[in-house]
C-alpha atoms as a PDB file:
ATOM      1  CA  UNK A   1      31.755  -9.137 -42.492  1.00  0.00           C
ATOM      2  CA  UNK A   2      29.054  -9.815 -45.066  1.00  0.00           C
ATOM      3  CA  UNK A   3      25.429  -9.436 -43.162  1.00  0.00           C
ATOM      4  CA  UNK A   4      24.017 -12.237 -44.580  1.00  0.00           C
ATOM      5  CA  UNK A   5      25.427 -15.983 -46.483  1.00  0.00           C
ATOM      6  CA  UNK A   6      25.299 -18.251 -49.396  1.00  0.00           C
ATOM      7  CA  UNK A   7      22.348 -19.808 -48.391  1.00  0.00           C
ATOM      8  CA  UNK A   8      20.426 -16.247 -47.867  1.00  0.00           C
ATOM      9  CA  UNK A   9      21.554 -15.070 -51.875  1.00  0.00           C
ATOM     10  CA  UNK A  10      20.563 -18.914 -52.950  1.00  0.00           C
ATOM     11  CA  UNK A  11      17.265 -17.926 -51.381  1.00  0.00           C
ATOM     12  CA  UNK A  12      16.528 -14.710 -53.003  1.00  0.00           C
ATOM     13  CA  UNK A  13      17.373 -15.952 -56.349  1.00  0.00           C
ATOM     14  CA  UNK A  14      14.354 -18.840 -55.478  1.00  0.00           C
ATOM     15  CA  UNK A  15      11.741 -16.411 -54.568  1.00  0.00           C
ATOM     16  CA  UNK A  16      12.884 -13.266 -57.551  1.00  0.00           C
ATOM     17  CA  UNK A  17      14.540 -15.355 -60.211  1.00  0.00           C
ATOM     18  CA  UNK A  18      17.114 -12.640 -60.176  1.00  0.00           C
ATOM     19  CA  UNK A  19      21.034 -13.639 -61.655  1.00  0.00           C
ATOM     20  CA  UNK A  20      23.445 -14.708 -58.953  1.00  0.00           C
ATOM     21  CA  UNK A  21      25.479 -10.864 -58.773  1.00  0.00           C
ATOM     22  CA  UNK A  22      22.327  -8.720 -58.710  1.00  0.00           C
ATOM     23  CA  UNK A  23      21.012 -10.962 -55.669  1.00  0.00           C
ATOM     24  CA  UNK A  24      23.941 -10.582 -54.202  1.00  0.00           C
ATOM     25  CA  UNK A  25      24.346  -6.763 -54.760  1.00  0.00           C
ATOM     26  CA  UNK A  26      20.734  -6.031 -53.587  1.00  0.00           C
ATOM     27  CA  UNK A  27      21.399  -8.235 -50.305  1.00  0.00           C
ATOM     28  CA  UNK A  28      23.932  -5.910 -49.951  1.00  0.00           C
ATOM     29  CA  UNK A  29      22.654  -2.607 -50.252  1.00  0.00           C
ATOM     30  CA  UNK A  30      19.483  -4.090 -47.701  1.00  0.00           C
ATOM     31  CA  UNK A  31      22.305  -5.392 -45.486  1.00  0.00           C
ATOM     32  CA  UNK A  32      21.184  -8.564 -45.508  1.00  0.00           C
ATOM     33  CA  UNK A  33      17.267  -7.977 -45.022  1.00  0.00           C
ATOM     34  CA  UNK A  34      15.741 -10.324 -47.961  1.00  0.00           C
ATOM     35  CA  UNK A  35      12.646  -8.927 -48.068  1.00  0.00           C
ATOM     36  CA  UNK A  36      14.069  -5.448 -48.711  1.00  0.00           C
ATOM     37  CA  UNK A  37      15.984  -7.190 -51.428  1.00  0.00           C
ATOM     38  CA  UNK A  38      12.875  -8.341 -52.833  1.00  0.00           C
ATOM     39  CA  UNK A  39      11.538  -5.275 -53.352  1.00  0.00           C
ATOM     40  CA  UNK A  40      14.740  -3.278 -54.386  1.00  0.00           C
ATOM     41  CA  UNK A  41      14.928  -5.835 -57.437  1.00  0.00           C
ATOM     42  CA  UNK A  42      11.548  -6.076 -58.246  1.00  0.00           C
ATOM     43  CA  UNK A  43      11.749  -2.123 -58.501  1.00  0.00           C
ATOM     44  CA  UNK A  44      14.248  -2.603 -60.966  1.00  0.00           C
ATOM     45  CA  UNK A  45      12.796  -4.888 -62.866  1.00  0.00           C
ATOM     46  CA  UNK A  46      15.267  -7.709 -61.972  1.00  0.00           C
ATOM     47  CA  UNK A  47      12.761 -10.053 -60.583  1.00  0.00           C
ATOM     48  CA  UNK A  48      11.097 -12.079 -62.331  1.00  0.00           C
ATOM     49  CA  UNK A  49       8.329 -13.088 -59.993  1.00  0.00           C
ATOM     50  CA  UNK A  50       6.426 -11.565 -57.096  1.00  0.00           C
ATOM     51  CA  UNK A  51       7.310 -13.808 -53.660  1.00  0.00           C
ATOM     52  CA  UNK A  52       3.868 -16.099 -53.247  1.00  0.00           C
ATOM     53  CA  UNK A  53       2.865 -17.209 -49.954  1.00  0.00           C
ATOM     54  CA  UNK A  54       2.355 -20.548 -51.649  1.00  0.00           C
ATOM     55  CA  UNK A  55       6.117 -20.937 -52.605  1.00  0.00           C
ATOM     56  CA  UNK A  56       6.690 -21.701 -49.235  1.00  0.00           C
ATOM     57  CA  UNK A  57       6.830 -25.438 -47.581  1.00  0.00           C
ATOM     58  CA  UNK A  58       5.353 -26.971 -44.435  1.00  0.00           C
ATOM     59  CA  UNK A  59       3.607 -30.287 -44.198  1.00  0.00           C
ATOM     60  CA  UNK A  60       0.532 -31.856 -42.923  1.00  0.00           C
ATOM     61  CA  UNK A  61      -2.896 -31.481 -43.805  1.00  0.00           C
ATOM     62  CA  UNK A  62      -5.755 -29.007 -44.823  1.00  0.00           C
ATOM     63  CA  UNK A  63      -8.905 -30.636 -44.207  1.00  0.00           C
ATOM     64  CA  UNK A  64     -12.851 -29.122 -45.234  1.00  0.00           C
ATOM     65  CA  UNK A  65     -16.217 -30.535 -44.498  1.00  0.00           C
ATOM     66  CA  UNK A  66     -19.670 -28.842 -45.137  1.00  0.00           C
ATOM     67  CA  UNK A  67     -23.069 -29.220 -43.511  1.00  0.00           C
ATOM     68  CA  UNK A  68     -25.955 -27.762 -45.131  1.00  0.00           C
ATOM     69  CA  UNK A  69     -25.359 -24.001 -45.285  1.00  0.00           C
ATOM     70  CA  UNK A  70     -22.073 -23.938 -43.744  1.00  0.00           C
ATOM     71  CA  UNK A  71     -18.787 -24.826 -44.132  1.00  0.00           C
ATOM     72  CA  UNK A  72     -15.208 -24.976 -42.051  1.00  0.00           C
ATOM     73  CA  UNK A  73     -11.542 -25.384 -43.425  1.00  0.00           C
ATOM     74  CA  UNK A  74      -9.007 -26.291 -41.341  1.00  0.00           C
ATOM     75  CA  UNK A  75      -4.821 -26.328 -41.852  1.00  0.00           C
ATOM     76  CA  UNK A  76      -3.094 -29.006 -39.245  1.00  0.00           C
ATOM     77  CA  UNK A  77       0.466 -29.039 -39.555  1.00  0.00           C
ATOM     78  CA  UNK A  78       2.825 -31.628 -39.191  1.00  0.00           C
ATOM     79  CA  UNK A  79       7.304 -31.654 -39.105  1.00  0.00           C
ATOM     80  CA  UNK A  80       7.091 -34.362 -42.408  1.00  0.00           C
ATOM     81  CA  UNK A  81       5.172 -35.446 -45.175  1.00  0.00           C
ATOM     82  CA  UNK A  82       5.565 -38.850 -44.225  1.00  0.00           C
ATOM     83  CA  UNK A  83       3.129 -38.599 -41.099  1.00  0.00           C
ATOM     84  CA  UNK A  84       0.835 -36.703 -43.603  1.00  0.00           C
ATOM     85  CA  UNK A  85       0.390 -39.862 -45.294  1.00  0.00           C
ATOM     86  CA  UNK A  86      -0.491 -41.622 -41.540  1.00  0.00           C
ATOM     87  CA  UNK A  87      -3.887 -42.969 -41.214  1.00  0.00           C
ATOM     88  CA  UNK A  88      -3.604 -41.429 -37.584  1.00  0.00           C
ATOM     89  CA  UNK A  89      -3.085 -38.244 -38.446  1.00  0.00           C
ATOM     90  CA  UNK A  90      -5.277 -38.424 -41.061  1.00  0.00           C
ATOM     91  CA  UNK A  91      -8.494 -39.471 -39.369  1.00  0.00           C
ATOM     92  CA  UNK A  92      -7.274 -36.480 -36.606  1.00  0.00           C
ATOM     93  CA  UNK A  93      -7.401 -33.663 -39.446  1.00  0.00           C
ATOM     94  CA  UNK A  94     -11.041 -34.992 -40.716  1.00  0.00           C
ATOM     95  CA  UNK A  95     -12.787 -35.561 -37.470  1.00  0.00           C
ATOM     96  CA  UNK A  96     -11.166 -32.229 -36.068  1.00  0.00           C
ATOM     97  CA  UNK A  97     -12.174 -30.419 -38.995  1.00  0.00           C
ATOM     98  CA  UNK A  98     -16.084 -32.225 -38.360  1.00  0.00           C
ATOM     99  CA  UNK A  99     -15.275 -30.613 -34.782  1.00  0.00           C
ATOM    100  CA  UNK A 100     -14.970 -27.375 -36.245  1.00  0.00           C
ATOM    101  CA  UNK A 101     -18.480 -27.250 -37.857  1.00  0.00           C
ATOM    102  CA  UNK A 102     -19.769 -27.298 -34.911  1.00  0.00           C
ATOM    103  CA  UNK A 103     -17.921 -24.634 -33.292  1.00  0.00           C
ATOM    104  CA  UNK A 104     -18.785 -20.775 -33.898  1.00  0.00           C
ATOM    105  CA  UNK A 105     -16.248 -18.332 -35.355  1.00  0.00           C
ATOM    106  CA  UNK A 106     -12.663 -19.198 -36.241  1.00  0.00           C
ATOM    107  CA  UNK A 107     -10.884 -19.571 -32.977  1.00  0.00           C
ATOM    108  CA  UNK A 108      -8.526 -22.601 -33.170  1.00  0.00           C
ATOM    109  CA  UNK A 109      -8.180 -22.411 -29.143  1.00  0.00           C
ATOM    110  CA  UNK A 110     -11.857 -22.485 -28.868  1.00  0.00           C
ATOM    111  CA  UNK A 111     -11.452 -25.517 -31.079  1.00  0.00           C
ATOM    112  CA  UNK A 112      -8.824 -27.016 -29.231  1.00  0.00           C
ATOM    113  CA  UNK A 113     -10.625 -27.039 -26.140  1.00  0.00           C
ATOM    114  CA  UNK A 114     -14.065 -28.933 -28.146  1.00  0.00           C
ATOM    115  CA  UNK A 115     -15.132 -32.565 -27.243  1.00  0.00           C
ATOM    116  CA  UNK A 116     -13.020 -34.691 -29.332  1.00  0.00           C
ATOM    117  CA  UNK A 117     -15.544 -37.548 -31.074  1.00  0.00           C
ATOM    118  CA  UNK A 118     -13.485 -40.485 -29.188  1.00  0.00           C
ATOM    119  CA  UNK A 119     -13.057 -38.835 -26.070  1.00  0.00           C
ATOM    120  CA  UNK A 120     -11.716 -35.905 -23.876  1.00  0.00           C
ATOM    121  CA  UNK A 121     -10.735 -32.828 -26.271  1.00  0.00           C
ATOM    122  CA  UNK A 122      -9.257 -31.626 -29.546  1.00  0.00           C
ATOM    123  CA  UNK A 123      -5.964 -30.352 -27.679  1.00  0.00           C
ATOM    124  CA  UNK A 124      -5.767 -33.421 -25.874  1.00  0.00           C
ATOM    125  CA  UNK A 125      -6.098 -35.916 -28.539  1.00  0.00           C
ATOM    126  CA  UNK A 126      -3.275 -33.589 -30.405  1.00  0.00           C
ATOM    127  CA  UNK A 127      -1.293 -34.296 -27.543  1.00  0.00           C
ATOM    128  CA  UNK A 128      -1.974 -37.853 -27.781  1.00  0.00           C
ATOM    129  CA  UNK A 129      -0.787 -37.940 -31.341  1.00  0.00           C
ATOM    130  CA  UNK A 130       2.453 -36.138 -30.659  1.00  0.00           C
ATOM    131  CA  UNK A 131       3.469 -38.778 -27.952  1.00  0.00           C
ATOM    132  CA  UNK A 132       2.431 -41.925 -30.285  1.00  0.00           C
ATOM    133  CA  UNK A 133       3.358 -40.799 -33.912  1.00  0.00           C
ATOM    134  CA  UNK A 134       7.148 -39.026 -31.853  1.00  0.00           C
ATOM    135  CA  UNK A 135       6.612 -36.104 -34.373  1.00  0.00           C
ATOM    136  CA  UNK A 136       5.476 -32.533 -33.571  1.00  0.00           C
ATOM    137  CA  UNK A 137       1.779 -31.384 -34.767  1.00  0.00           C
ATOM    138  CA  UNK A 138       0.011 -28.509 -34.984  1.00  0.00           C
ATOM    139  CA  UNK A 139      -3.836 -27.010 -35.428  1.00  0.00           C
ATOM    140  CA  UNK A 140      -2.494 -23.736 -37.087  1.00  0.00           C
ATOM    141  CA  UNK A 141      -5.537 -22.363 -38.486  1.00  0.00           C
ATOM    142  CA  UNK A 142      -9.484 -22.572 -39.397  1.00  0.00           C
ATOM    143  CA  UNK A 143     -12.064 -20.403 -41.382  1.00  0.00           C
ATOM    144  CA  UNK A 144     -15.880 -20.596 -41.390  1.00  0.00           C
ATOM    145  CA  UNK A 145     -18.104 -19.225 -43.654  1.00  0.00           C
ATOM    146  CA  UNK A 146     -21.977 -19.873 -44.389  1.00  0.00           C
ATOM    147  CA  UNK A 147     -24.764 -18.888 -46.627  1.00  0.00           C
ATOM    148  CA  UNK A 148     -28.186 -17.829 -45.796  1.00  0.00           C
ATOM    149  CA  UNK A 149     -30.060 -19.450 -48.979  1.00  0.00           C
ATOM    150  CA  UNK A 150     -27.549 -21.126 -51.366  1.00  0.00           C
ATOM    151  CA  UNK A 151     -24.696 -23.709 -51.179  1.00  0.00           C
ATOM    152  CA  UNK A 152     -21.256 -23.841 -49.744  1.00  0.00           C
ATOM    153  CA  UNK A 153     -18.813 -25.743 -52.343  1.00  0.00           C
ATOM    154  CA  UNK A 154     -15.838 -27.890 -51.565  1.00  0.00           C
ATOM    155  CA  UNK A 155     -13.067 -28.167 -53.290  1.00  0.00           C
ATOM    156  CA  UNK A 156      -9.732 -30.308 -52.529  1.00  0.00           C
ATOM    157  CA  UNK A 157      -6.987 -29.956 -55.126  1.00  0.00           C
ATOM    158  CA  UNK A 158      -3.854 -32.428 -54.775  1.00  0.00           C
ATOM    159  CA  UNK A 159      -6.275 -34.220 -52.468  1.00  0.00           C
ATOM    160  CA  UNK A 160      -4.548 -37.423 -50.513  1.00  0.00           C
ATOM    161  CA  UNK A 161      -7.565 -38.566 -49.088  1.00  0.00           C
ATOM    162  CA  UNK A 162     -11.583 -37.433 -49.057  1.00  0.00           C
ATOM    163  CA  UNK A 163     -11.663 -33.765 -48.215  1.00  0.00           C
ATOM    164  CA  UNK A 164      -7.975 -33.796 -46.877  1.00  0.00           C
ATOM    165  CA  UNK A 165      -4.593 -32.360 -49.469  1.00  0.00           C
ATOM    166  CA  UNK A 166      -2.638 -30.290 -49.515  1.00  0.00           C
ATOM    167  CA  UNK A 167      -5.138 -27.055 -51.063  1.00  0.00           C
ATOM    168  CA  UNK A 168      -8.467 -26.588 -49.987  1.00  0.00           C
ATOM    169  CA  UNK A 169     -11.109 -24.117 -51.197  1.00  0.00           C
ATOM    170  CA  UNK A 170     -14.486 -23.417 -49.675  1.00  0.00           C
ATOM    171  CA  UNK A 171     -17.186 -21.073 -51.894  1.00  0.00           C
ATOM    172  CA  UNK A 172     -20.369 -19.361 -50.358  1.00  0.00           C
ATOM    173  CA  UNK A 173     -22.870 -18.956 -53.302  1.00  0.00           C
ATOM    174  CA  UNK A 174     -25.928 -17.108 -51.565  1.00  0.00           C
ATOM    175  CA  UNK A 175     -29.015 -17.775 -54.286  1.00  0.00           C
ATOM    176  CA  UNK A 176     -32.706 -19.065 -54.369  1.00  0.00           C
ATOM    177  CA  UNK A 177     -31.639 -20.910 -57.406  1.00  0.00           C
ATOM    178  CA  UNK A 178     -31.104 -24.565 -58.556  1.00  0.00           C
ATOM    179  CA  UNK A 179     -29.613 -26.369 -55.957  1.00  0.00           C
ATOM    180  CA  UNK A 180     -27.756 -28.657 -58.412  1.00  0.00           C
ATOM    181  CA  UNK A 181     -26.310 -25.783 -61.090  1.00  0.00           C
ATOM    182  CA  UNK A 182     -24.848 -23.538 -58.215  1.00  0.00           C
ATOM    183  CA  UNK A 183     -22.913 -26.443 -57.154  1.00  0.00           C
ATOM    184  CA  UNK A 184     -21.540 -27.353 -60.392  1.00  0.00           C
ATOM    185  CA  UNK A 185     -20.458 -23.515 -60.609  1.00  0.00           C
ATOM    186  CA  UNK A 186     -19.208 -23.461 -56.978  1.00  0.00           C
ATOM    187  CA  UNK A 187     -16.821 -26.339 -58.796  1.00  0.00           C
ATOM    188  CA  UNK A 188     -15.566 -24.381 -61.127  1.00  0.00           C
ATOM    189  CA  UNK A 189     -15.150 -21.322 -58.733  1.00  0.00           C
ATOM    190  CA  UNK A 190     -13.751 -23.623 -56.449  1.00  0.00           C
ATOM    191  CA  UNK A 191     -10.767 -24.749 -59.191  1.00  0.00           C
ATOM    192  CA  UNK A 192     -10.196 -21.200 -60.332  1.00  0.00           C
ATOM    193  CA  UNK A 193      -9.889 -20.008 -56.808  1.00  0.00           C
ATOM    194  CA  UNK A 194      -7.119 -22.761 -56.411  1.00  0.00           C
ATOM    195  CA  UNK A 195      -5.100 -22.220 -59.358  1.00  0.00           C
ATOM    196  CA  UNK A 196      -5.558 -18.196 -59.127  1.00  0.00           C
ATOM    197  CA  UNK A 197      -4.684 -17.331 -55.802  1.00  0.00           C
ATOM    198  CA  UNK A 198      -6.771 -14.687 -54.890  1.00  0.00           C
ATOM    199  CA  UNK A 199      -5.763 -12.707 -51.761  1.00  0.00           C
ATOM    200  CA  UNK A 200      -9.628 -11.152 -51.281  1.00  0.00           C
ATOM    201  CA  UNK A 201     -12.891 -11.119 -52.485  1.00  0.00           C
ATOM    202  CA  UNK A 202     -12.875  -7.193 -53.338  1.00  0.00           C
ATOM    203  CA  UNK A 203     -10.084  -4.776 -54.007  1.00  0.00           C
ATOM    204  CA  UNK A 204     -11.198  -3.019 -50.882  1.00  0.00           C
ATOM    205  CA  UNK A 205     -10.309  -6.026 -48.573  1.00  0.00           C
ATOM    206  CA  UNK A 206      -6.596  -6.618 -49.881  1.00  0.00           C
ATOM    207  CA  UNK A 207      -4.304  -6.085 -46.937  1.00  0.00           C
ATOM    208  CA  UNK A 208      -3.637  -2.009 -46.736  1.00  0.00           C
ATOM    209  CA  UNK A 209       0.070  -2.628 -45.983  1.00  0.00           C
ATOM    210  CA  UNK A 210       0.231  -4.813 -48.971  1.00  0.00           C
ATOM    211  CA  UNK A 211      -0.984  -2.295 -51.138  1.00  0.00           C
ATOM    212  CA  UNK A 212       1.266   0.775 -49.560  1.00  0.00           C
ATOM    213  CA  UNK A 213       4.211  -1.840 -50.804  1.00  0.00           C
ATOM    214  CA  UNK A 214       2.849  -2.294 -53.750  1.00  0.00           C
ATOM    215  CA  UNK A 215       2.495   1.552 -54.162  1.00  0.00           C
ATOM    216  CA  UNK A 216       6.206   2.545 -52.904  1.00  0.00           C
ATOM    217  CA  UNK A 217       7.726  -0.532 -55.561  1.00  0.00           C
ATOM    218  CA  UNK A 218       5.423   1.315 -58.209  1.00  0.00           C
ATOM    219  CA  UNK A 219       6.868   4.962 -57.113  1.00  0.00           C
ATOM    220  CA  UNK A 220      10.400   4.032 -57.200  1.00  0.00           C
ATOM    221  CA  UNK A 221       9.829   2.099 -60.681  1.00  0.00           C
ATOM    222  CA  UNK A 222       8.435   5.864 -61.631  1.00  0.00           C
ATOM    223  CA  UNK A 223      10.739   7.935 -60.524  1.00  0.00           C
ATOM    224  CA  UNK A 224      13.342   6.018 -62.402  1.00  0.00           C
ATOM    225  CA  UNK A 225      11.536   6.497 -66.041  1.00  0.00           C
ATOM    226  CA  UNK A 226      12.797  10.292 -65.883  1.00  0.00           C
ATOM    227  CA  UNK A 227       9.037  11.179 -66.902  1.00  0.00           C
ATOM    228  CA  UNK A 228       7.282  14.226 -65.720  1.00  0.00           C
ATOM    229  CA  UNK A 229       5.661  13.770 -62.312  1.00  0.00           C
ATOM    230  CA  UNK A 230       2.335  13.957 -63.066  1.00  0.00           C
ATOM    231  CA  UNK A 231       2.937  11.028 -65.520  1.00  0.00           C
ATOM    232  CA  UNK A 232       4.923   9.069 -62.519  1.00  0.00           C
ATOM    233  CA  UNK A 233       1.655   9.920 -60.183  1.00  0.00           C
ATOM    234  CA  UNK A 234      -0.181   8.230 -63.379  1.00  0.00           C
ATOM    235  CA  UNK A 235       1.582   5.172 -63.652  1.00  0.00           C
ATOM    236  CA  UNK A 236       1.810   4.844 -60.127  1.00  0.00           C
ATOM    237  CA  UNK A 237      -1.815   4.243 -59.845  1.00  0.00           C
ATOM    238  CA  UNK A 238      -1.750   2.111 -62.927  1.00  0.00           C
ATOM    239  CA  UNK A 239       0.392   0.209 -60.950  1.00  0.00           C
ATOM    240  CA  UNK A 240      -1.815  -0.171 -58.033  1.00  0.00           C
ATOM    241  CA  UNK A 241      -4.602  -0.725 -59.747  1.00  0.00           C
ATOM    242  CA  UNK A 242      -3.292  -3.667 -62.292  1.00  0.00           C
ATOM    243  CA  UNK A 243      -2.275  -5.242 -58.611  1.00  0.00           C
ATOM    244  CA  UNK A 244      -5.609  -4.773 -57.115  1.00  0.00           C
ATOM    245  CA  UNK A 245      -7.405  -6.130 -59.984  1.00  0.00           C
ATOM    246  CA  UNK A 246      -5.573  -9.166 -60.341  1.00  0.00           C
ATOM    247  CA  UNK A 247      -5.750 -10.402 -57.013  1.00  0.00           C
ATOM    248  CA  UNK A 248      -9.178  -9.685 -55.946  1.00  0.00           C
ATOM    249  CA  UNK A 249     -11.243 -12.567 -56.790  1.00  0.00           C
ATOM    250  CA  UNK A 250     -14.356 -10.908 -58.155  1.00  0.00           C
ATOM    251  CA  UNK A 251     -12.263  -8.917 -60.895  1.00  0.00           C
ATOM    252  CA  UNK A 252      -9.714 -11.561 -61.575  1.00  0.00           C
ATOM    253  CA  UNK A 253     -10.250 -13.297 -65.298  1.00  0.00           C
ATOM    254  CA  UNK A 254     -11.731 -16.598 -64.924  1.00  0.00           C
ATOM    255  CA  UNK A 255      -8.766 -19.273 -65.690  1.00  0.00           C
ATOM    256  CA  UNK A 256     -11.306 -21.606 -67.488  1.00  0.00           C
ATOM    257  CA  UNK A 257     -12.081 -19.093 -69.873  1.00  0.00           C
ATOM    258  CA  UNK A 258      -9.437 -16.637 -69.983  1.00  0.00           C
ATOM    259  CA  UNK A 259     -11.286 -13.749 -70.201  1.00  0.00           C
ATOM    260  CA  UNK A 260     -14.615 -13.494 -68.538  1.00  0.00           C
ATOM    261  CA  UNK A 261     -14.274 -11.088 -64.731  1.00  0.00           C
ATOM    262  CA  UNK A 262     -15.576 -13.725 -62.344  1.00  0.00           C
ATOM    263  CA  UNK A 263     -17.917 -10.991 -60.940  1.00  0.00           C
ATOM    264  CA  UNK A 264     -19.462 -11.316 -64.171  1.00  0.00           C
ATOM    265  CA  UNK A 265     -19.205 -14.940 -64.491  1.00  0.00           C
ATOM    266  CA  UNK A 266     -21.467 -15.180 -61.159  1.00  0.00           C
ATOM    267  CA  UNK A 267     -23.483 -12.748 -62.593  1.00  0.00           C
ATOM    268  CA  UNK A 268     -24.127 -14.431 -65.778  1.00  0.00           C
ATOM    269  CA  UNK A 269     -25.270 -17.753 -63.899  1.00  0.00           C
ATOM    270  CA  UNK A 270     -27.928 -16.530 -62.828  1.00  0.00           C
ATOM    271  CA  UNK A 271     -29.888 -17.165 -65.640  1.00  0.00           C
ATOM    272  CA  UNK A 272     -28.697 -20.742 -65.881  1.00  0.00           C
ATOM    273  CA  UNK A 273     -29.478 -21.384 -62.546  1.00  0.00           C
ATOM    274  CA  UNK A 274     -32.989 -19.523 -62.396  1.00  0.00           C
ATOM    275  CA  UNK A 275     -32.696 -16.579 -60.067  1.00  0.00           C
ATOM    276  CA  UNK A 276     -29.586 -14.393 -59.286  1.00  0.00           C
ATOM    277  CA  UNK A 277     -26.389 -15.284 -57.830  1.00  0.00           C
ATOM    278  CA  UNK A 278     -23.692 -14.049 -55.252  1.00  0.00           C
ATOM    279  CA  UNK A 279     -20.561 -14.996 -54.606  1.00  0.00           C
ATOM    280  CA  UNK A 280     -20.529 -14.242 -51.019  1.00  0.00           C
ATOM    281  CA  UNK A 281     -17.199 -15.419 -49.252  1.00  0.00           C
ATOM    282  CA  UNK A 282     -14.456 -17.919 -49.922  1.00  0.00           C
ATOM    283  CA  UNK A 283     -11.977 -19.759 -47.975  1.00  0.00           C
ATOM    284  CA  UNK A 284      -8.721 -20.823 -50.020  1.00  0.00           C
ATOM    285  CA  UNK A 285      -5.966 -22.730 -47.598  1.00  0.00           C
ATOM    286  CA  UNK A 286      -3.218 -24.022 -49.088  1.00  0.00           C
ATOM    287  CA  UNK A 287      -0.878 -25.999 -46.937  1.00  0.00           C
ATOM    288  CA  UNK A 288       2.052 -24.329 -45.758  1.00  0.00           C
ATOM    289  CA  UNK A 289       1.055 -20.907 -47.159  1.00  0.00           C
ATOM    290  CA  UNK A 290       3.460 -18.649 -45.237  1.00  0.00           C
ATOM    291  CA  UNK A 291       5.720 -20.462 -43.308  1.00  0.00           C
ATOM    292  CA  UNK A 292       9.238 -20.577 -43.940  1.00  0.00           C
ATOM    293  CA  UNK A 293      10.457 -24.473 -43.618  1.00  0.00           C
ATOM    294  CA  UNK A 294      13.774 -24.276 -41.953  1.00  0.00           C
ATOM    295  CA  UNK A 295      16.511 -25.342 -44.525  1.00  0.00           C
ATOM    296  CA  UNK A 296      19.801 -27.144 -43.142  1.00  0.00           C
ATOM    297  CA  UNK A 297      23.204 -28.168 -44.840  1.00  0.00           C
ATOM    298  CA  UNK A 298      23.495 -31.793 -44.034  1.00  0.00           C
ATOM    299  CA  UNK A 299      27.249 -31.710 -45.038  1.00  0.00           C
ATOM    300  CA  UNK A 300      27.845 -28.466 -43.365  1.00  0.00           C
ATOM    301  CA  UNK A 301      26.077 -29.927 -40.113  1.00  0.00           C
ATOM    302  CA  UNK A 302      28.606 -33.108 -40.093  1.00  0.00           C
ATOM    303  CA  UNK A 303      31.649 -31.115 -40.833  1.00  0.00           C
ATOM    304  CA  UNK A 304      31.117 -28.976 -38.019  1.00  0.00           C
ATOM    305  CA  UNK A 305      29.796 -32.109 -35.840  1.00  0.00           C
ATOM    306  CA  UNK A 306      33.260 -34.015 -36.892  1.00  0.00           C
ATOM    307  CA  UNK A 307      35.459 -30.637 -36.646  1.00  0.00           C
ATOM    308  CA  UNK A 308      34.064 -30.198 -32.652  1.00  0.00           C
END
C-alpha cells in the first residue's frame, strides 16, 4: 500500500512545480516523506522552486507599533479570514501589539500575562474573544528590536487596517543622522525586506541546518555532473555560497534598483543623510509563515459521512 495519497503528490507538485509522474516517483522513493521529496527533486533539477515559508496559509493578523527608539511586531492568529476582517479582533491585535512595547524581550507568555488596556490581562481578554467571536485565536509570536541613536521604520504591506495586514516589517537604522532621510530609507528597506524575503541579516546568522541542506542538495547535484571531485568540492561551495548571498539581507540586491548590495545601499546613505548609517536589525512577519493550513475534501468528507 502506497505510503502516502493524491492529496500528498497534489501537494508536492504546489510547493516544487515538478510534473505529476516525477512527484509521484520521488514520493515514492522517500516513502511518502514530502520533504525528502523536495529535496530529491530539487537535486535533480526537477523543481522549479525552493519551498517558501510564505507559501503557506493561516489567517489573522500581524500587527507593529513603534515608540521612539523601539519597536514590537506581533503575529495573532485566527481559524478564518473572515474574523480577520472583525473590528474585535482587530482592535485586540493593535492594542496587544501596544502591550508588547511595553514588555521586555520577546516572550509571548510574558505578554500574555500583561495588563490588558480595558482590563484584567492579554490571555484573558484572548479568552474573552474566543467565547464571543465562537472562533479559535491565537498570540503565536512577537519580536522586539530597538536602536540606540536612529529610527525604527514600519512597514505594513497588504495592510487591512493602520499597522495591521497580513506582512509586517520593522527596520533598526542606528545613525546620528537626519531624522527625516533615515526614515524615508527605512521605507524603502522596509518594502525590499517584504518583497525579498530575507531569512537573516548576515550570512553568518542563516539557520546552520538550513545551510547543511542546502550543502547535501548541492553535493548530490555534484556528484551527478561526473566531474572530478575537486571540481564537485568547487561547485559545492558555489552552491552554498549563491544561497547564502541571496538570502542574507545585507548582501541581497536591492529590488528597487536591481543591482546595488543593500549593505552598500546603507552605506551609501550616509552621505545623504549627514553622518553614517547601520542597518542594525529587522523584523519581517508575514502572516502564516510556516504553518501548514489543514486542507480537507469537502466531497470526500460527505461521501464518507453518507456511506457511515
Amino acid at each position: 500500500m502506497a505510503a502516502f495519497t493524491a492529496a500528498d503528490v497534489k501537494a508536492l507538485r504546489e510547493k516544487t512545480g515538478a510534473g505529476m509522474m516525477d512527484a509521484k516517483k520521488a514520493l515514492e522513493a522517500a516513502n511518502g516523506d514530502i520533504e525528502a521529496a523536495v529535496d530529491a527533486l530539487r537535486a535533480k533539477g526537477l523543481a522549479t522552486a525552493q519551498k517558501k515559508s510564505s507559501r503557506t496559509a493561516a489567517e489573522g493578523l500581524v500587527g507593529i507599533a513603534v515608540e521612539g527608539t523601539k519597536g514590537v511586531a506581533v503575529e495573532v492568529n485566527s481559524e478564518t479570514d473572515f474574523v480577520a476582517k472583525n473590528d474585535q479582533f482587530q482592535d485586540f491585535v493593535r492594542k496587544t501589539t501596544e502591550v508588547a512595547l511595553g514588555t521586555d524581550g520577546d516572550d509571548v507568555e510574558a505578554l500574555k500575562n500583561a495588563a490588558y488596556p480595558t482590563g484584567g490581562t492579554v490571555a484573558e481578554k484572548l479568552t474573552n474573544n474566543v467565547a464571543t467571536i465562537g472562533e479559535n485565536q491565537q498570540i503565536r509570536r512577537m519580536k522586539t528590536v530597538s536602536v540606540t541613536n536612529g529610527v525604527i521604520v514600519p512597514y505594513m504591506h497588504n495592510a487591512v487596517a493602520p499597522d495591521l495586514g497580513k506582512i509586517g516589517v520593522l527596520v533598526a537604522l542606528e545613525s546620528e543622522g537626519d531624522k527625516a532621510k533615515l526614515e524615508e530609507l527605512g521605507k524603502k528597506l522596509g518594502m525590499h525586506i517584504a518583497a525579498a524575503f530575507p531569512q537573516a541579516l548576515t550570512a553568518d546568522g542563516l539557520d546552520a541546518e538550513v545551510i547543511e541542506r542546502e550543502r547535501a542538495i548541492a553535493k548530490e547535484k555534484a556528484a551527478e555532473s561526473g566531474k572530478p571531485e575537486n571540481v564537485q568540492e568547487k561547485m559545492v561551495e558555489g552552491a552554498v555560497n549563491k544561497y547564502a548571498k541571496e538570502n542574507a539581507l545585507l548582501s541581497q540586491i536591492y529590488v528597487i534598483d536591481n543591482k546595488t548590495p543593500i549593505a552598500q545601499v546603507v552605506e551609501q546613505a550616509g552621505k545623504d543623510v549627514g553622518a553614517k548609517v547601520e542597518l542594525v536589525d529587522y523584523v519581517r512577519f508575514q502572516l502564516g509563515e510556516g504553518i501548514e493550513k489543514e486542507e480537507t475534501d469537502f466531497a470526500a468528507e460527505v461521501a464518507a459521512a453518507v456511506g457511515g
